[in-house]
C-alpha atoms as a PDB file:
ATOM      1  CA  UNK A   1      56.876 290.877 119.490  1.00  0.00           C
ATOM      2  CA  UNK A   2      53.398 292.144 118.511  1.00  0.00           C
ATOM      3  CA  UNK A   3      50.495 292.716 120.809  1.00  0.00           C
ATOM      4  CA  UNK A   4      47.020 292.660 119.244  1.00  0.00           C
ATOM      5  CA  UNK A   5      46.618 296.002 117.423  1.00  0.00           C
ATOM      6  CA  UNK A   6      50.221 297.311 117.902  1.00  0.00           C
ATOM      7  CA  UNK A   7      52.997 297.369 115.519  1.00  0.00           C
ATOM      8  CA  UNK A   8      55.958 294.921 115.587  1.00  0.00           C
ATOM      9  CA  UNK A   9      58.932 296.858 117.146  1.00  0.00           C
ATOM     10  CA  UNK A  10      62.321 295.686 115.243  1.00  0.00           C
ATOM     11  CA  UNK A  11      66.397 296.820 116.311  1.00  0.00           C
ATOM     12  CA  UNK A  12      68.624 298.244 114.259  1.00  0.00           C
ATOM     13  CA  UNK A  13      71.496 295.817 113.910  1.00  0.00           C
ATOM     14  CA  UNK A  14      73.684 298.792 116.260  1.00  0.00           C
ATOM     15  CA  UNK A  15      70.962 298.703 118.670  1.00  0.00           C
ATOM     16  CA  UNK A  16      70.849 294.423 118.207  1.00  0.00           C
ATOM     17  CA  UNK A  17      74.629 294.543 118.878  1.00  0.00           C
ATOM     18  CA  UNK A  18      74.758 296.924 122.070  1.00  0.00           C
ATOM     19  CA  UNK A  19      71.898 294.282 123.479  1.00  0.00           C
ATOM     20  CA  UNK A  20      74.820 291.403 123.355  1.00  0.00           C
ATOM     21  CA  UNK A  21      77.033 293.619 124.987  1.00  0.00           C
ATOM     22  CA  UNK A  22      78.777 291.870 128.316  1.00  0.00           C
ATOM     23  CA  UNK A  23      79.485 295.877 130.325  1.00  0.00           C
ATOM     24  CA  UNK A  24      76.024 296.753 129.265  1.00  0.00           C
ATOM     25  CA  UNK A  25      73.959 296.955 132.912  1.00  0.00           C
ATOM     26  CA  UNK A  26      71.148 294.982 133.534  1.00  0.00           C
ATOM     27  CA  UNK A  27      68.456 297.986 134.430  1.00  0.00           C
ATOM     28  CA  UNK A  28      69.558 299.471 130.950  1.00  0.00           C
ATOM     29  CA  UNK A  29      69.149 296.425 128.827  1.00  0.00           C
ATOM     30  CA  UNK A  30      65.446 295.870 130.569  1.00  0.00           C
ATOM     31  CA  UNK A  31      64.595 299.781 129.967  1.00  0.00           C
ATOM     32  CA  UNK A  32      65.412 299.400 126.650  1.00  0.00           C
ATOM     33  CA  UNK A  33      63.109 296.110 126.533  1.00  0.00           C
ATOM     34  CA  UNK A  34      60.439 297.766 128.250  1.00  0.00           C
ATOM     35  CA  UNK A  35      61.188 300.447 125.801  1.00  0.00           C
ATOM     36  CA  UNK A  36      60.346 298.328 122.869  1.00  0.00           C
ATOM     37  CA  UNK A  37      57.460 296.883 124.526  1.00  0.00           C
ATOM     38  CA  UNK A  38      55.833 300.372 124.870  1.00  0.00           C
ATOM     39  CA  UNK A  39      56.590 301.364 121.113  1.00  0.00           C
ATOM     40  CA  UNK A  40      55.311 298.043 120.073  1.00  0.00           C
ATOM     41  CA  UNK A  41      51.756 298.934 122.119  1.00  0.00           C
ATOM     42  CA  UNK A  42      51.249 302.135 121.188  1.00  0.00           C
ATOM     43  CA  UNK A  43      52.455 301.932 117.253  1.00  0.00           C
ATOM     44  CA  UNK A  44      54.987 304.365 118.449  1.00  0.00           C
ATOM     45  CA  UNK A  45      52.878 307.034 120.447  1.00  0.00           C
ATOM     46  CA  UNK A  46      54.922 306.623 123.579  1.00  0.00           C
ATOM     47  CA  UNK A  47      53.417 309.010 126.431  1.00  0.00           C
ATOM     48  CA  UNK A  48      56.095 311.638 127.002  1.00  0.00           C
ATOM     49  CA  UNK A  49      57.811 311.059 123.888  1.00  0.00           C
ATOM     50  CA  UNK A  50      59.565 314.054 121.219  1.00  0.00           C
ATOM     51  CA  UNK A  51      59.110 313.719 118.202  1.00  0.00           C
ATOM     52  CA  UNK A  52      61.648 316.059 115.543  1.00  0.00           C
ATOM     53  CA  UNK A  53      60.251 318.996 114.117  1.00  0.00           C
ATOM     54  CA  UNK A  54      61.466 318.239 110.654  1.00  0.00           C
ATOM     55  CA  UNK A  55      60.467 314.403 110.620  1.00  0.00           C
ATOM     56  CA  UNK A  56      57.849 313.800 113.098  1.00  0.00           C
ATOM     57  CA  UNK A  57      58.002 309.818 112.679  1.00  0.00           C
ATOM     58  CA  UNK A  58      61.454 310.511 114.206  1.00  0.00           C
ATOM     59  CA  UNK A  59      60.992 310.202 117.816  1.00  0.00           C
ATOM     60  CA  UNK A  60      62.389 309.606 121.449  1.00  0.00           C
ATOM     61  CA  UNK A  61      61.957 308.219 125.158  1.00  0.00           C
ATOM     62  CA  UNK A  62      63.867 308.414 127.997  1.00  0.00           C
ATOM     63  CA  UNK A  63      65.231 304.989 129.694  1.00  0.00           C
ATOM     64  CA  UNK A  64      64.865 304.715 133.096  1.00  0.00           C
ATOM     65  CA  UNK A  65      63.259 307.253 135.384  1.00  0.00           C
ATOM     66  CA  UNK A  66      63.010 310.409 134.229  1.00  0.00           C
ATOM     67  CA  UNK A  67      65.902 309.643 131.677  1.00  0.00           C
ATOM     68  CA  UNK A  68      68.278 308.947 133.939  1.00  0.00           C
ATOM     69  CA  UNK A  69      70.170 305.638 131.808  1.00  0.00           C
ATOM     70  CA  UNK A  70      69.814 307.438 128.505  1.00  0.00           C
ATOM     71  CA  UNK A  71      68.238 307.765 125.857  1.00  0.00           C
ATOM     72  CA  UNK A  72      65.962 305.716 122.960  1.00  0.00           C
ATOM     73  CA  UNK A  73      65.264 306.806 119.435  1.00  0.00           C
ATOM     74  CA  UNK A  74      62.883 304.992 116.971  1.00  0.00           C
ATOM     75  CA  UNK A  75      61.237 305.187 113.714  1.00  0.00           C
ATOM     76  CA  UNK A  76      57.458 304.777 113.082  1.00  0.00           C
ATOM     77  CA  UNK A  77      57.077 303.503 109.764  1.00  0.00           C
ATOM     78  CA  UNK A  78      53.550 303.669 108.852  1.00  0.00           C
ATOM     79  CA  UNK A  79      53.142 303.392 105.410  1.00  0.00           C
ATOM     80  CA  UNK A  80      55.337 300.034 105.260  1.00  0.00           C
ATOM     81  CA  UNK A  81      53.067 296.708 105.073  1.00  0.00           C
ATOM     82  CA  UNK A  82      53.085 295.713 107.665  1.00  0.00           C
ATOM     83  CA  UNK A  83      53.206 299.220 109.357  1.00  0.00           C
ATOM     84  CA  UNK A  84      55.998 299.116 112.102  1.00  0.00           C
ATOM     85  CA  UNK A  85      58.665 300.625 114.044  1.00  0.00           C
ATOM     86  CA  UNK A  86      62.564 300.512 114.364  1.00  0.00           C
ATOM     87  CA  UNK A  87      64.258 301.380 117.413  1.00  0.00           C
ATOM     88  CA  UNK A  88      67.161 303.232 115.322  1.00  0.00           C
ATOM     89  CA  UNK A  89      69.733 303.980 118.127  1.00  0.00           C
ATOM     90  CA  UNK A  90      70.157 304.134 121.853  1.00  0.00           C
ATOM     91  CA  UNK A  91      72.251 306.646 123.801  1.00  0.00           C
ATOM     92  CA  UNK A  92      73.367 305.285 127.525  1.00  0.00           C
ATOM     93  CA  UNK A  93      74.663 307.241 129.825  1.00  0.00           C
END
């Protein structure tokens, strides 16, 4: 899923898997949809996200308001053609 001028967000096969899951809630599987779609539209700048100190295109968002279903962390690959980002895992809680 690529809007015009953002970056394709893909899943990590773990994070591909815990979308098939049968317990996982509905509100958590749309946050982290709406989660990808915000990655995907900003080529990974997400308002309000942290990136790490030691790799900066390391970053994360919280799910749900103000974090409360967990939390997302992604990649931004920019120097990959086509530039993109991987949502690399996702912590529920």
């Amino acid at each position: 899923m690529s809007e015009p001028g953002g970056w394709p967000c893909k899943l990590a096969p773990e994070v591909d898997a815990l979308l098939g899951e049968a317990w996982l809630p509905g509100e958590v599987f749309g946050a982290i949809i709406a989660a990808t779609v915000q990655i995907n539209m900003t080529r990974g700048m997400v308002p309000g996200s942290t990136a790490s100190t030691k790799w900066p295109q390391q970053r994360r968002i919280p799910l749900g308001r103000d974090g409360s279903l967990g939390v997302a962390e992604y990649v931004i690959v920019a120097d990959a053609d086509p530039p993109h980002c991987v949502l690399t895992r996702v912590q529920v809680y």
